[in-house]
C-alpha atoms as a PDB file:
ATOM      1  CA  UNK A   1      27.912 -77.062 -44.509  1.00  0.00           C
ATOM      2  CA  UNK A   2      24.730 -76.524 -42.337  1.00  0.00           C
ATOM      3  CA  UNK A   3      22.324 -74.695 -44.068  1.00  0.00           C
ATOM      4  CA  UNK A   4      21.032 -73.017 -40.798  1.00  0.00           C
ATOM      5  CA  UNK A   5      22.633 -72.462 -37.817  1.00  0.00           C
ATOM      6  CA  UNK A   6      21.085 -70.825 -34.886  1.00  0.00           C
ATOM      7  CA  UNK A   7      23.169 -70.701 -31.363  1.00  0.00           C
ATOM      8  CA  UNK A   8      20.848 -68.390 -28.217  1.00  0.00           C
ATOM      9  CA  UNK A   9      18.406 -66.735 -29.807  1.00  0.00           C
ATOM     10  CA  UNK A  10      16.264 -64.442 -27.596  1.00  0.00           C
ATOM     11  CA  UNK A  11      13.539 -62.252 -28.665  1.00  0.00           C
ATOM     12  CA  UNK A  12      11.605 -60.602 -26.094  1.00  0.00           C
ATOM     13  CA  UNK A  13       7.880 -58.714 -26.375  1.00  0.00           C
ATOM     14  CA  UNK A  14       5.671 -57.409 -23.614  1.00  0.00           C
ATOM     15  CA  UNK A  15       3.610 -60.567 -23.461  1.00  0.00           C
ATOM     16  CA  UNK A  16       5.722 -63.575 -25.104  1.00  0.00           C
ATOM     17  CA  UNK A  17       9.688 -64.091 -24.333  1.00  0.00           C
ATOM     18  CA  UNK A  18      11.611 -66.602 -26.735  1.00  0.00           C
ATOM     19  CA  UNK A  19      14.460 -67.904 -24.993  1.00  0.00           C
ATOM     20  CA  UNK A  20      18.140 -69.104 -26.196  1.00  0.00           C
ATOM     21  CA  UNK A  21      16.777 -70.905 -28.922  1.00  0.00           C
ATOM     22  CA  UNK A  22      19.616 -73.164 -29.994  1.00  0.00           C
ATOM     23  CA  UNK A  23      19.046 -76.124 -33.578  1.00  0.00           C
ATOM     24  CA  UNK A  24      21.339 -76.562 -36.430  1.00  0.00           C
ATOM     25  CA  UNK A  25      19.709 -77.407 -39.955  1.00  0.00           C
ATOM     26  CA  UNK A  26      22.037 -79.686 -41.922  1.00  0.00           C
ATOM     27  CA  UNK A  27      22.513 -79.324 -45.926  1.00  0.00           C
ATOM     28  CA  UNK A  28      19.995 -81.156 -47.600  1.00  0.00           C
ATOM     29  CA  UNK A  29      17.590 -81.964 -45.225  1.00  0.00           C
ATOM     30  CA  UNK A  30      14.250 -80.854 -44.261  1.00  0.00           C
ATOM     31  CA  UNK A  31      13.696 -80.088 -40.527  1.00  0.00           C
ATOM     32  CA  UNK A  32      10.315 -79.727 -39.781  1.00  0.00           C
ATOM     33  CA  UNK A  33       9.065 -76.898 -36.845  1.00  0.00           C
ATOM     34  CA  UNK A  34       6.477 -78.127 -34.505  1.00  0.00           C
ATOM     35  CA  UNK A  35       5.038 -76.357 -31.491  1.00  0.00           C
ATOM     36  CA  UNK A  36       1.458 -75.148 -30.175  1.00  0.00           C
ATOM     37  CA  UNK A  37      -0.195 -71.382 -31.545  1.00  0.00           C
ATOM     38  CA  UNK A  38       1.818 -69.072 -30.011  1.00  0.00           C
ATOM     39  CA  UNK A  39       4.641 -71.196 -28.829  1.00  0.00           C
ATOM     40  CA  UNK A  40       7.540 -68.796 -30.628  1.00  0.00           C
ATOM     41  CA  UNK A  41       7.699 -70.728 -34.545  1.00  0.00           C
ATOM     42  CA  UNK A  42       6.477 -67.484 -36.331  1.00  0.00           C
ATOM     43  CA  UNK A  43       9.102 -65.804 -34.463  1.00  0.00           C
ATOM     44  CA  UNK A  44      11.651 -68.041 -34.873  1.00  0.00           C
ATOM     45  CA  UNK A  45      11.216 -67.106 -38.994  1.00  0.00           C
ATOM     46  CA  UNK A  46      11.310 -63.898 -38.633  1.00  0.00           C
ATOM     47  CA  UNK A  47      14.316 -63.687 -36.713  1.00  0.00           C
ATOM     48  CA  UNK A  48      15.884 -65.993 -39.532  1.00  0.00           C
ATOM     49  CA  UNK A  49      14.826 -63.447 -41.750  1.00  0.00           C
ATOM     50  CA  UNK A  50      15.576 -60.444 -40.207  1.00  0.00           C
ATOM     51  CA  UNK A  51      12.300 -59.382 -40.565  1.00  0.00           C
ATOM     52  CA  UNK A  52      12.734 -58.676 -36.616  1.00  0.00           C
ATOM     53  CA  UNK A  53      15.470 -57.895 -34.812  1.00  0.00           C
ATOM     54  CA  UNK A  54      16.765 -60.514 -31.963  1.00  0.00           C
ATOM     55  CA  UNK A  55      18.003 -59.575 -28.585  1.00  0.00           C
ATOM     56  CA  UNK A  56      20.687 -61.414 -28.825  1.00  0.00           C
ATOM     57  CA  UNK A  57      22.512 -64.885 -30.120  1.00  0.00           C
ATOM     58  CA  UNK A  58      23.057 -65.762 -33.527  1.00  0.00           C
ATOM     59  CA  UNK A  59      21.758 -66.676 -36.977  1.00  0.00           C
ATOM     60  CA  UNK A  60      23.838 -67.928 -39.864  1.00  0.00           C
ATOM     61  CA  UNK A  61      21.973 -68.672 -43.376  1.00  0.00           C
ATOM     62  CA  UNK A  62      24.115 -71.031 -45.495  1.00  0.00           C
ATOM     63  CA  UNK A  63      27.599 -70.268 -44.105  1.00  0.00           C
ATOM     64  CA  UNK A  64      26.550 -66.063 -43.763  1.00  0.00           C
ATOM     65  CA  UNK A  65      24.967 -63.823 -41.368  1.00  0.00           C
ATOM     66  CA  UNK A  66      21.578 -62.440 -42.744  1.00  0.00           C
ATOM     67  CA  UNK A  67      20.474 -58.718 -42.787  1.00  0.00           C
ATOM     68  CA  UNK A  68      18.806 -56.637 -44.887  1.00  0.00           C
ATOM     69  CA  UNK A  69      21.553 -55.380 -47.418  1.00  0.00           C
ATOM     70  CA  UNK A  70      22.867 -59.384 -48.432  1.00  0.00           C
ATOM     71  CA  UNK A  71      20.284 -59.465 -51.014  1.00  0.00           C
ATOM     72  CA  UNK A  72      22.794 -62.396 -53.067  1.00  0.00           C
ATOM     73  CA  UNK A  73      21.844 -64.173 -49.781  1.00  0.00           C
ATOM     74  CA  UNK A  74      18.103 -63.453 -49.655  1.00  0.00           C
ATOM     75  CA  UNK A  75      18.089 -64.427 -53.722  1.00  0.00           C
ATOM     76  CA  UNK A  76      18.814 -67.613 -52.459  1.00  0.00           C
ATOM     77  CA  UNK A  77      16.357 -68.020 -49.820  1.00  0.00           C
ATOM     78  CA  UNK A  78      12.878 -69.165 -51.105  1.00  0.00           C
ATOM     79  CA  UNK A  79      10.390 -68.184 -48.418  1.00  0.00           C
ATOM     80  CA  UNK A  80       6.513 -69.105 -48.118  1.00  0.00           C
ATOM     81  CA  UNK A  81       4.308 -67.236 -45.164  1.00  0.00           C
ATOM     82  CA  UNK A  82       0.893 -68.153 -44.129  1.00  0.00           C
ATOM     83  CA  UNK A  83      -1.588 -66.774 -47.644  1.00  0.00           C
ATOM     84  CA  UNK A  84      -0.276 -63.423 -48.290  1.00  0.00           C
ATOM     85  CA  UNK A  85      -2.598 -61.139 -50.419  1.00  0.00           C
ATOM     86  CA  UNK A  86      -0.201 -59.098 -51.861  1.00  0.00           C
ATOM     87  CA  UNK A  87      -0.575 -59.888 -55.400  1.00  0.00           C
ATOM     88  CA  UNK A  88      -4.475 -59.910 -55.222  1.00  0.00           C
ATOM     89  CA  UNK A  89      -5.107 -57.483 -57.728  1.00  0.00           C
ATOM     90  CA  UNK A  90      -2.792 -58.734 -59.770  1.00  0.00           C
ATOM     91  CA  UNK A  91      -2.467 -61.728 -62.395  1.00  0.00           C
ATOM     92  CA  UNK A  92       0.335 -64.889 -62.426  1.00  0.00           C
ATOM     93  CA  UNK A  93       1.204 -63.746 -65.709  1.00  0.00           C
ATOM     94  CA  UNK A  94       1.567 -59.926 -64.061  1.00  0.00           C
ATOM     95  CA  UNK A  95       2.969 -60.924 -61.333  1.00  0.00           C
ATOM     96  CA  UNK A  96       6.158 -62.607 -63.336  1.00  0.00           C
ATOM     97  CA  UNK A  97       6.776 -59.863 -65.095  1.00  0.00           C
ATOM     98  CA  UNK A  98       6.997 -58.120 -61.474  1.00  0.00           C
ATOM     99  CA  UNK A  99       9.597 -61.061 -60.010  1.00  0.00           C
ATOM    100  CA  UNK A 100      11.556 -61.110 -63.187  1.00  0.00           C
ATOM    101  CA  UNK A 101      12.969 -57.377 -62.259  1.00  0.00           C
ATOM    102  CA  UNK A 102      13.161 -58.579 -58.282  1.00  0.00           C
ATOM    103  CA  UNK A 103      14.967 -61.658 -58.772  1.00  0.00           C
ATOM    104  CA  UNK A 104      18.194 -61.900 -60.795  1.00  0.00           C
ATOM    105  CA  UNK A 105      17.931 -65.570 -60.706  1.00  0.00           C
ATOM    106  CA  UNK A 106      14.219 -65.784 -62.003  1.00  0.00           C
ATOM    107  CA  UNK A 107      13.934 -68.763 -63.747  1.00  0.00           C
ATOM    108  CA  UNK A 108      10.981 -68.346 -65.996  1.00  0.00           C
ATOM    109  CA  UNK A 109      10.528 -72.217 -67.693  1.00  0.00           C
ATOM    110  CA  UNK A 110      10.773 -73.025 -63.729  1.00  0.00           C
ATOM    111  CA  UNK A 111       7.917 -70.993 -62.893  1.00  0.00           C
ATOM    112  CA  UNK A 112       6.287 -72.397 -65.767  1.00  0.00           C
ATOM    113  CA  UNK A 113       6.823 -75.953 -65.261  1.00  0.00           C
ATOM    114  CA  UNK A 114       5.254 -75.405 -61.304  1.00  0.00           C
ATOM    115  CA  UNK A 115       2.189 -73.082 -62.988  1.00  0.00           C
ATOM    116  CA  UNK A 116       1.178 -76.328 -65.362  1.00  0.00           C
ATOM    117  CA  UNK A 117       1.556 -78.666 -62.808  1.00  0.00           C
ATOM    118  CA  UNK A 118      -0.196 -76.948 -60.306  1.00  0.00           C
ATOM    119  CA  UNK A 119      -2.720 -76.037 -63.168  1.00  0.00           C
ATOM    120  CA  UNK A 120      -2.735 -72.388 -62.080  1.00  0.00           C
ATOM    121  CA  UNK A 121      -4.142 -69.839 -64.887  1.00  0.00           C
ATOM    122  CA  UNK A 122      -2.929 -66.964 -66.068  1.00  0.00           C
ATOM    123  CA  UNK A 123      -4.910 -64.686 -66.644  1.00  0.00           C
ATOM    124  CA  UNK A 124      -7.048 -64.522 -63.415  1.00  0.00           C
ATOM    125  CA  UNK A 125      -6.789 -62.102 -60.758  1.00  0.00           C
ATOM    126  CA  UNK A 126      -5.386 -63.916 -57.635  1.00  0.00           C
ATOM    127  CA  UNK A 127      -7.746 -62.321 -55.410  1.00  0.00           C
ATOM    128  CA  UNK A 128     -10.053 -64.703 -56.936  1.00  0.00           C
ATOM    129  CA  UNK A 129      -7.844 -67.499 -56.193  1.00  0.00           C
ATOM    130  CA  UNK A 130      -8.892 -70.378 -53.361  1.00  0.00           C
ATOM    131  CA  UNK A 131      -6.255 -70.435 -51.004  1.00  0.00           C
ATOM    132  CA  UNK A 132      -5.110 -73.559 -52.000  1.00  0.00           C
ATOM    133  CA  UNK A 133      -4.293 -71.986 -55.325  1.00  0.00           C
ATOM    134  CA  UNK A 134      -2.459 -68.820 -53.640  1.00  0.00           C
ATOM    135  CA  UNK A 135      -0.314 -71.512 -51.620  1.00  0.00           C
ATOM    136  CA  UNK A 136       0.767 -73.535 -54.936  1.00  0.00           C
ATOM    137  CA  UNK A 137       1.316 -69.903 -56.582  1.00  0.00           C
ATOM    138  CA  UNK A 138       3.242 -69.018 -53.275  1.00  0.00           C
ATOM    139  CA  UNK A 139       5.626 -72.047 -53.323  1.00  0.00           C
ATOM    140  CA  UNK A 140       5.853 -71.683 -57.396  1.00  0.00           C
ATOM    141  CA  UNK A 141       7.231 -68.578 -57.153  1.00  0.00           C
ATOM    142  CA  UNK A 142       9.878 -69.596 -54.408  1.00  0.00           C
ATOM    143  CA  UNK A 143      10.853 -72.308 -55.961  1.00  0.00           C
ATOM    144  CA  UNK A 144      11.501 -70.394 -59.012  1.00  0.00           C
ATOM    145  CA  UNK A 145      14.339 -68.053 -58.352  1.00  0.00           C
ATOM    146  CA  UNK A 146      17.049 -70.959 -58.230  1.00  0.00           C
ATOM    147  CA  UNK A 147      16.930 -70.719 -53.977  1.00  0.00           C
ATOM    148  CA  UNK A 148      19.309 -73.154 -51.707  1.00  0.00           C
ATOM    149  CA  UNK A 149      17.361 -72.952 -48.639  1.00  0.00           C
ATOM    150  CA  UNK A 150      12.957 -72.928 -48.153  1.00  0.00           C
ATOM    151  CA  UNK A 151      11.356 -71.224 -45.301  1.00  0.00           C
ATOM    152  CA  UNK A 152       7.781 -72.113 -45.146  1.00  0.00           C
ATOM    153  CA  UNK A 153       5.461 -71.258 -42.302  1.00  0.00           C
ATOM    154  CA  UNK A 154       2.180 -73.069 -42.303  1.00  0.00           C
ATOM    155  CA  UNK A 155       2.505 -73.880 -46.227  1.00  0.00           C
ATOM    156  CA  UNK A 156       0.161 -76.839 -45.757  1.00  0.00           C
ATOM    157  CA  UNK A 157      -2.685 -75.531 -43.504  1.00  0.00           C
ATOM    158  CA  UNK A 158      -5.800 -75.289 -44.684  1.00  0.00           C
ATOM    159  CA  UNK A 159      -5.308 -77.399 -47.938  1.00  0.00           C
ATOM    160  CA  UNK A 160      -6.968 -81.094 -48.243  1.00  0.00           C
ATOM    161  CA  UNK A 161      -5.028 -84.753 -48.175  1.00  0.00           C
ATOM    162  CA  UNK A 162      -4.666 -84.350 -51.863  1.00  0.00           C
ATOM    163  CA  UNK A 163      -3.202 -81.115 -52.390  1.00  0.00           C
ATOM    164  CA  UNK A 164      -0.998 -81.314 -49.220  1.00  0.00           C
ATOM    165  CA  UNK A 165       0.324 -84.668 -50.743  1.00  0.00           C
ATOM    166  CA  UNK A 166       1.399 -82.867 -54.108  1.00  0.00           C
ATOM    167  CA  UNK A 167       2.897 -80.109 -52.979  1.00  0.00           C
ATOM    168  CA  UNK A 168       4.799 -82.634 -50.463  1.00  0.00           C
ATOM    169  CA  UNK A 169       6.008 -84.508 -53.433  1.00  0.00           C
ATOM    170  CA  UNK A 170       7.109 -81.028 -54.739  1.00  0.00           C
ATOM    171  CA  UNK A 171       9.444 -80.526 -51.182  1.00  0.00           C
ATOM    172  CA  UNK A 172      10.723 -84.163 -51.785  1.00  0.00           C
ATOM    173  CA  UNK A 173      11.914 -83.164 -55.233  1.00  0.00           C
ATOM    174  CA  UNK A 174      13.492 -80.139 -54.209  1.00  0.00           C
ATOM    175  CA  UNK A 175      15.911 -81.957 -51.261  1.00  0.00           C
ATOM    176  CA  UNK A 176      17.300 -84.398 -53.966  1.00  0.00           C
ATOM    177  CA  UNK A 177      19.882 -81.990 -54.395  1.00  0.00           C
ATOM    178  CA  UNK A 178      22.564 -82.231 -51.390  1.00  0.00           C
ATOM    179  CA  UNK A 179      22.697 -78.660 -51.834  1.00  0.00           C
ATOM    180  CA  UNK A 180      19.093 -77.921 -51.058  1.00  0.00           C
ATOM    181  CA  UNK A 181      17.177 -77.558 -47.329  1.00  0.00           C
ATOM    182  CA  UNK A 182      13.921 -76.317 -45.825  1.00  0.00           C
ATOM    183  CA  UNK A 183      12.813 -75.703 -42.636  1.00  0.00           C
ATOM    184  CA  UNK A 184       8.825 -75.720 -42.655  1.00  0.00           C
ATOM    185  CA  UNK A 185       6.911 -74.905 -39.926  1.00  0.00           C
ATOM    186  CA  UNK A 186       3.514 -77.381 -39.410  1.00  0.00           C
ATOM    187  CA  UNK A 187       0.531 -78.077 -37.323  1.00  0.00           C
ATOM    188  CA  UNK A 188       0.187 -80.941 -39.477  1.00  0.00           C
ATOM    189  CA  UNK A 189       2.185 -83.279 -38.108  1.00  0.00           C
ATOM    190  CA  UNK A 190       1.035 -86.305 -40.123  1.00  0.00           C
ATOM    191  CA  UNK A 191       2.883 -84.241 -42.995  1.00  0.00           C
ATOM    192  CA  UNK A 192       6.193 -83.900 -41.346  1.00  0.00           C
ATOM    193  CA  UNK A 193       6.610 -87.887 -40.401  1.00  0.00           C
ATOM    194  CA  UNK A 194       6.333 -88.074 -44.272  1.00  0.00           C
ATOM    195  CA  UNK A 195       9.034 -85.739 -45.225  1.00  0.00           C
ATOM    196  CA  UNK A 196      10.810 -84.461 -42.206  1.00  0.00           C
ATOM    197  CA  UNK A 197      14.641 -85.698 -41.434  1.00  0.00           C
ATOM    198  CA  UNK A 198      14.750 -83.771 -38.422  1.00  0.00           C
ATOM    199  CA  UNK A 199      11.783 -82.197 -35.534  1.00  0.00           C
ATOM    200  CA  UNK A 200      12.526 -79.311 -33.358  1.00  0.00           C
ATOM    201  CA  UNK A 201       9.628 -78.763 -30.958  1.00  0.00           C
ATOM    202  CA  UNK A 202       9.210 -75.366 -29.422  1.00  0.00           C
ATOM    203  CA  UNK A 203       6.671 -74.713 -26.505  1.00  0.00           C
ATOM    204  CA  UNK A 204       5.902 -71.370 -24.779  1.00  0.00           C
ATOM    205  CA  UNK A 205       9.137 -69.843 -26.840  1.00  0.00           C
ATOM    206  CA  UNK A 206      11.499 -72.189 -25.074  1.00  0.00           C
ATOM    207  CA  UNK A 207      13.139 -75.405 -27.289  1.00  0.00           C
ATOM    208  CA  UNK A 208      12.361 -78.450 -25.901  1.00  0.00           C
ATOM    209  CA  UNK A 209      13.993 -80.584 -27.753  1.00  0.00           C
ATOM    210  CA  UNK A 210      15.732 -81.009 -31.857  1.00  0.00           C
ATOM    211  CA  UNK A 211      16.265 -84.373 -33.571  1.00  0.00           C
ATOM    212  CA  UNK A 212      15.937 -86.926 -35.941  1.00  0.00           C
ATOM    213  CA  UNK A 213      12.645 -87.400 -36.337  1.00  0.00           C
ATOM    214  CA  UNK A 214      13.290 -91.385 -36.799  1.00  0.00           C
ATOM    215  CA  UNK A 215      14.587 -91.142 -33.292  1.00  0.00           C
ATOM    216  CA  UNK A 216      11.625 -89.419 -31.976  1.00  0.00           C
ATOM    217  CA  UNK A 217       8.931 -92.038 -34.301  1.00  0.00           C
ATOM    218  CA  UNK A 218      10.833 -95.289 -33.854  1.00  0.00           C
ATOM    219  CA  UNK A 219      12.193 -94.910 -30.328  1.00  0.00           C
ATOM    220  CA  UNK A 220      10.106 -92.987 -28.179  1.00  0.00           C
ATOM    221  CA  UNK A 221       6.876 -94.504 -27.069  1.00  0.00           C
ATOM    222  CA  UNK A 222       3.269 -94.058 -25.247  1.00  0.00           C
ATOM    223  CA  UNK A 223       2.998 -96.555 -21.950  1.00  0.00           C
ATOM    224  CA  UNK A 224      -0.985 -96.710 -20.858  1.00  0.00           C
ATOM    225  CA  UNK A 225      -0.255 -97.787 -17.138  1.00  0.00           C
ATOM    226  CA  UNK A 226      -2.943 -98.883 -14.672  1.00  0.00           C
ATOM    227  CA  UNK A 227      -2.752 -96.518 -11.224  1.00  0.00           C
ATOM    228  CA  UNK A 228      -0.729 -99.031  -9.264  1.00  0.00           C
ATOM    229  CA  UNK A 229       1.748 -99.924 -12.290  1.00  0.00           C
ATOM    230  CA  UNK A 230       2.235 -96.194 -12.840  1.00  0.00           C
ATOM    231  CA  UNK A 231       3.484 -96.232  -8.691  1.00  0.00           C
ATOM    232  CA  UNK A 232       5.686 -99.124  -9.330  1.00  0.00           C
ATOM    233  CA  UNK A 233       7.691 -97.347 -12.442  1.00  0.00           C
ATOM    234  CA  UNK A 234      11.403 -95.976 -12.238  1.00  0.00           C
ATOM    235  CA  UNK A 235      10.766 -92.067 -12.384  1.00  0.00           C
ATOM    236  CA  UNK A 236      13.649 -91.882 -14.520  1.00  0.00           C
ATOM    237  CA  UNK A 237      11.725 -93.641 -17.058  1.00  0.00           C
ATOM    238  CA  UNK A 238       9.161 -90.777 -17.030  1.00  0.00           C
ATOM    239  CA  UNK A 239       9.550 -88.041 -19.565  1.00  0.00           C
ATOM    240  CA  UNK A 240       5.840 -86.564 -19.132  1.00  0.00           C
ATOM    241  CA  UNK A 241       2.775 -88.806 -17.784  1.00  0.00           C
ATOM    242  CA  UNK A 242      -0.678 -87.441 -18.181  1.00  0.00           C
ATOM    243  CA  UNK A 243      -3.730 -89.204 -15.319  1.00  0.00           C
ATOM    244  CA  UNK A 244      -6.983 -90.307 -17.094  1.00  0.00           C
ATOM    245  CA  UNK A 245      -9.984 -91.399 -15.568  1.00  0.00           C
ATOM    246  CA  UNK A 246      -8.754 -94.902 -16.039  1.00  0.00           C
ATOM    247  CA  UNK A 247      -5.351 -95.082 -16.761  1.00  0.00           C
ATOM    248  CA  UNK A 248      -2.125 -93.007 -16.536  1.00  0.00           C
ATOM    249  CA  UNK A 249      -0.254 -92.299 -20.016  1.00  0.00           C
ATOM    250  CA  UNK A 250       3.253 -91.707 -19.927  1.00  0.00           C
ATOM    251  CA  UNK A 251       6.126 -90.464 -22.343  1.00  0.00           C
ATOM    252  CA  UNK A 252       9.184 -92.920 -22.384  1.00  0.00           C
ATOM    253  CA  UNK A 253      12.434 -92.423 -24.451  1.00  0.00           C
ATOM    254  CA  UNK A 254      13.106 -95.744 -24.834  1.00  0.00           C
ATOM    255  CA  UNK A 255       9.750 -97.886 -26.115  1.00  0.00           C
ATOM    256  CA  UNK A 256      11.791-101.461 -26.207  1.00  0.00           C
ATOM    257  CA  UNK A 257      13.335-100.993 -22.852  1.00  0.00           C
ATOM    258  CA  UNK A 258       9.588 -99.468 -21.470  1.00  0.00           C
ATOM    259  CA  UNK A 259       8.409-102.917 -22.844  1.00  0.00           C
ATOM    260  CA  UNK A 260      10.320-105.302 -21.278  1.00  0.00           C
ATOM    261  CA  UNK A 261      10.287-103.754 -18.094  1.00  0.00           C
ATOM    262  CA  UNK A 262       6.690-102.861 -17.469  1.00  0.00           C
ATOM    263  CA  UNK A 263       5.387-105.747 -18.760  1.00  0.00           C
ATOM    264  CA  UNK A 264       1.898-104.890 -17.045  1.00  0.00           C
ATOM    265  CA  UNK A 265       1.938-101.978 -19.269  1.00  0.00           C
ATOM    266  CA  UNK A 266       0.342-101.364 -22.768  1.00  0.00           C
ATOM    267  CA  UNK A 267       3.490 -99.421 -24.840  1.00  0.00           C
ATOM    268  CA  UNK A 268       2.686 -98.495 -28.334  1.00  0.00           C
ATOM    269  CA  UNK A 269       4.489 -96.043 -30.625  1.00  0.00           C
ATOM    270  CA  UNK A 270       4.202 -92.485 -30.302  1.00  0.00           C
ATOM    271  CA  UNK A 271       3.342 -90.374 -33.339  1.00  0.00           C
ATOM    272  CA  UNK A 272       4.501 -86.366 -33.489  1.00  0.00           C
ATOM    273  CA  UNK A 273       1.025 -85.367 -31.997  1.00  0.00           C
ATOM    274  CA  UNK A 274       2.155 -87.328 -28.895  1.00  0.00           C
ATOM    275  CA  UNK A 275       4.627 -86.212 -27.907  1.00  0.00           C
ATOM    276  CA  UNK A 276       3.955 -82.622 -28.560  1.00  0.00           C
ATOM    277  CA  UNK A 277       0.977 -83.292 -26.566  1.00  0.00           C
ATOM    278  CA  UNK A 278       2.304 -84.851 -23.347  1.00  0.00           C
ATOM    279  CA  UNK A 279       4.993 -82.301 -23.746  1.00  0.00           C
ATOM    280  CA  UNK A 280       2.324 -79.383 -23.682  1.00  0.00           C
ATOM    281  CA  UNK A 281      -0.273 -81.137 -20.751  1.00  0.00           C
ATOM    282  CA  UNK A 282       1.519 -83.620 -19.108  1.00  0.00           C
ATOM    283  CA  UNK A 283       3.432 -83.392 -15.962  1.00  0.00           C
ATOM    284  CA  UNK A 284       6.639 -83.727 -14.604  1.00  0.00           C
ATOM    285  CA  UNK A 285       7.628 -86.321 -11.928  1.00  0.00           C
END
């Protein structure tokens, strides 16, 4: 069963249009989001959610269609947004005592295996938190009401190598059962080509393209092309190129096939940030 299933989603606002948005999540996979500020990702959540209302297409959330009375479906659902302060002025041990009457699946020695190992306290107010801590306490409490599916929009941002690390370790964990998914939207791409199984890159609330992110690492490449090598290439070789002041860099599908025929040519792997990049600023043929 997919996990998530969207088929021409449209949402339209007076200055931003997402368009026919169209990716399937798989069970037990983690798919990671990608796309610039702005480019529709935020939207693309709450649409998910319901938290806004689409135009038109469709959703389905493991095998149902979400809206705001299937709470058994939004029990299992595990969602992160950017630092929320709505527990400030309260305490983790508070706040439990809160999400034990919410959630009928609250698992409390969950919640208290993720509060040691994220060495959160108990007793302080989490409007004194760092917002490394409110992220940890975030993810601790959605990982804590026995969900099937994680949402997470920017869970990473902001935190240092370290933490980012252990709370990726924590995503890893939670995808070693089949039954499990998340879909977490990044600017850190370095994060996703550790932990992503599939990439769907949004820009300016179109999709522009979803799949394996091995695919995308191990097969696409970046060609650095001198002005008359970049003249001599087969424009159907071309995804995006980019001029410099001293070379031409281009986006090729295929970084074998790139190297054995533009042997004049410097072709070298290219990471996430690439190809978003020559997406976002390069040029068509």
């Amino acid at each position: 069963m997919d996990a998530l299933m969207l088929k021409n989603v449209s949402k339209a606002y007076e200055n931003f249009q997402l368009k026919d948005i169209s990716f399937t999540l798989p069970e037990g996979t983690i798919m990671g989001l990608i796309g610039e500020n702005g480019a529709g990702k935020s939207t693309i959540i709450n649409c998910i959610m319901d938290l806004v209302k689409r135009d038109s297409g469709e959703i389905t959330v493991l095998g149902q269609q979400m809206d705001k009375d299937n709470l058994a479906l939004r029990e299992d659902i595990g969602i992160v947004f950017d630092v929320s302060d709505f527990y400030d002025s309260f305490s983790i041990e508070h706040t439990e005592k809160i999400l034990q009457d919410v959630y009928k699946n609250w698992d409390h020695e969950t919640f208290q295996r993720y509060k040691q190992q994220f060495a959160l306290p108990d007793k302080k107010r989490m409007k004194e938190f760092s917002r490394g801590m409110k992220m940890k306490t975030a993810i601790a409490i959605a990982l804590s009401h026995k969900p099937r599916l994680l949402i997470l929009d920017e869970a990473t941002s902001g935190l240092d190598p370290v933490m980012r690390d252990e709370i990726l370790e924590v995503f890893m964990e939670f995808v070693q059962d089949e039954h499990h998914s998340i879909l977490i939207s990044s600017h850190i791409s370095t994060d996703l080509e550790k932990v992503a199984d599939y990439i769907t890159f949004v820009h300016n609330g179109e999709l522009v393209l979803s799949a394996l992110k091995d695919e995308l690492i191990y097969q696409y490449g970046i060609m650095k092309c001198r002005e008359e090598d970049f003249k001599q290439l087969n424009p159907d070789d071309i995804i995006r190129y980019r001029k410099q002041p001293y070379e031409t860099v281009v986006l090729v599908e295929d970084r074998e096939a790139a190297a054995h025929n533009y042997p004049n040519c410097i072709v070298e792997r290219a990471t996430l940030d690439d190809i978003m990049l020559l997406y976002v600023k390069g040029e068509r043929i």
